[in-house]
Protein backbone atom coordinates (compact mmCIF):
# COMPACT_ATOMS: atom_id res chain seq x y z
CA UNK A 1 140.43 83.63 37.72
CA UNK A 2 139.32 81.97 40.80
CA UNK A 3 141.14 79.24 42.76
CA UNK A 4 139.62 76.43 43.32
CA UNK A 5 139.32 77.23 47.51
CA UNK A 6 137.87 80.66 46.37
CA UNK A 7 134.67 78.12 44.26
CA UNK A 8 134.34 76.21 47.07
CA UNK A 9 134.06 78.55 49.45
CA UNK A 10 131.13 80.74 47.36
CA UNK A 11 129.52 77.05 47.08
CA UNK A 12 129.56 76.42 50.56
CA UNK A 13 127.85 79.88 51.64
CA UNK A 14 125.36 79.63 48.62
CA UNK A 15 124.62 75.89 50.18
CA UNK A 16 124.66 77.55 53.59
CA UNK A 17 121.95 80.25 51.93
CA UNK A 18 119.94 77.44 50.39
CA UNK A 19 119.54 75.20 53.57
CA UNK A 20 118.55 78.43 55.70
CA UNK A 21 115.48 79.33 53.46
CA UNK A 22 114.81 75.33 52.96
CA UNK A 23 116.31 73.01 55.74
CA UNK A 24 115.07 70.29 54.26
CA UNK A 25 116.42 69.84 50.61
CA UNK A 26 119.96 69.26 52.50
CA UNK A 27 119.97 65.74 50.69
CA UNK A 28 119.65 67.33 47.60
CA UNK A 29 122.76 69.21 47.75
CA UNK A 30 124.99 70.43 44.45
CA UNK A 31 127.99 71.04 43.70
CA UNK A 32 126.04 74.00 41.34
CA UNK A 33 124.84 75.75 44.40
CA UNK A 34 125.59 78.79 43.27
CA UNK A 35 123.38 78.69 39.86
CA UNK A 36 120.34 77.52 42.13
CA UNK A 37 120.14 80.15 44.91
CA UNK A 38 120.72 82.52 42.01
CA UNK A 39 117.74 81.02 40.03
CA UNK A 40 115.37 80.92 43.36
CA UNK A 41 116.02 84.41 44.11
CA UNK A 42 115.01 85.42 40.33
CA UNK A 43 111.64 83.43 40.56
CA UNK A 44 108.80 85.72 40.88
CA UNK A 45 104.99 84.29 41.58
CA UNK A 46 102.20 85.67 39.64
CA UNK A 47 99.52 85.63 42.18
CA UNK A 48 96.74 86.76 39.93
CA UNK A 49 96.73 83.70 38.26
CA UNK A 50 95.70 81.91 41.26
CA UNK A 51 92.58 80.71 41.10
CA UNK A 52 91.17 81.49 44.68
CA UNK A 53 92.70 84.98 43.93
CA UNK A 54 90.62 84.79 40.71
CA UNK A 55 87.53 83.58 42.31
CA UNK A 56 87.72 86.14 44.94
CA UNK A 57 87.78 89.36 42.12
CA UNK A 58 85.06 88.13 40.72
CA UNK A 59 82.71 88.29 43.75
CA UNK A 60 84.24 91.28 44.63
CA UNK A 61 83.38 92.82 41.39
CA UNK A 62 80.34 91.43 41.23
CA UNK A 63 79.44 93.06 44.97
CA UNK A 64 80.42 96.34 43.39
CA UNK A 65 78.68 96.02 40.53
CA UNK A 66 75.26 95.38 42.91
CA UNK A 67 76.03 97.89 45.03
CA UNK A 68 76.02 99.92 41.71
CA UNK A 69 73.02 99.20 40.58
C-alpha cells in the first residue's frame, strides 16, 4: 500500500506530464492527475472519419477511376 507522500508524488509528475504536453490547462489541475494522463495517452483519433480526409479519397478515387477509363 502506498503512503500518502508516495500518491502525491506520482500526482505531481503525472501533473508535471500533463502541463508539458498542454501548458495551458494548469488552472484546471486535479488531484486525479494520474487517471487523466492515463486516459489521454489511451485516446486514439480516427482520422478517416474526417471529413477533409473523406473528401480528399473521393477525388482521389475518382482521378483513378478516369485515368482508368
Amino acid at each position: 500500500m502506498k503512503t500518502i507522500k508516495e500518491k502525491m508524488l506520482e500526482a505531481n509528475k503525472a501533473r508535471t506530464d500533463i502541463l508539458s504536453d498542454d501548458p495551458e490547462i494548469n488552472s484546471k489541475w486535479t488531484p486525479d492527475a494520474v487517471r487523466i494522463m492515463a486516459a489521454k495517452k489511451s485516446q486514439k483519433i480516427d482520422f478517416t472519419q474526417d471529413s477533409e480526409y473523406i473528401r480528399i479519397c473521393k477525388e482521389e478515387e475518382k482521378n483513378e477511376s478516369k485515368s482508368n477509363a
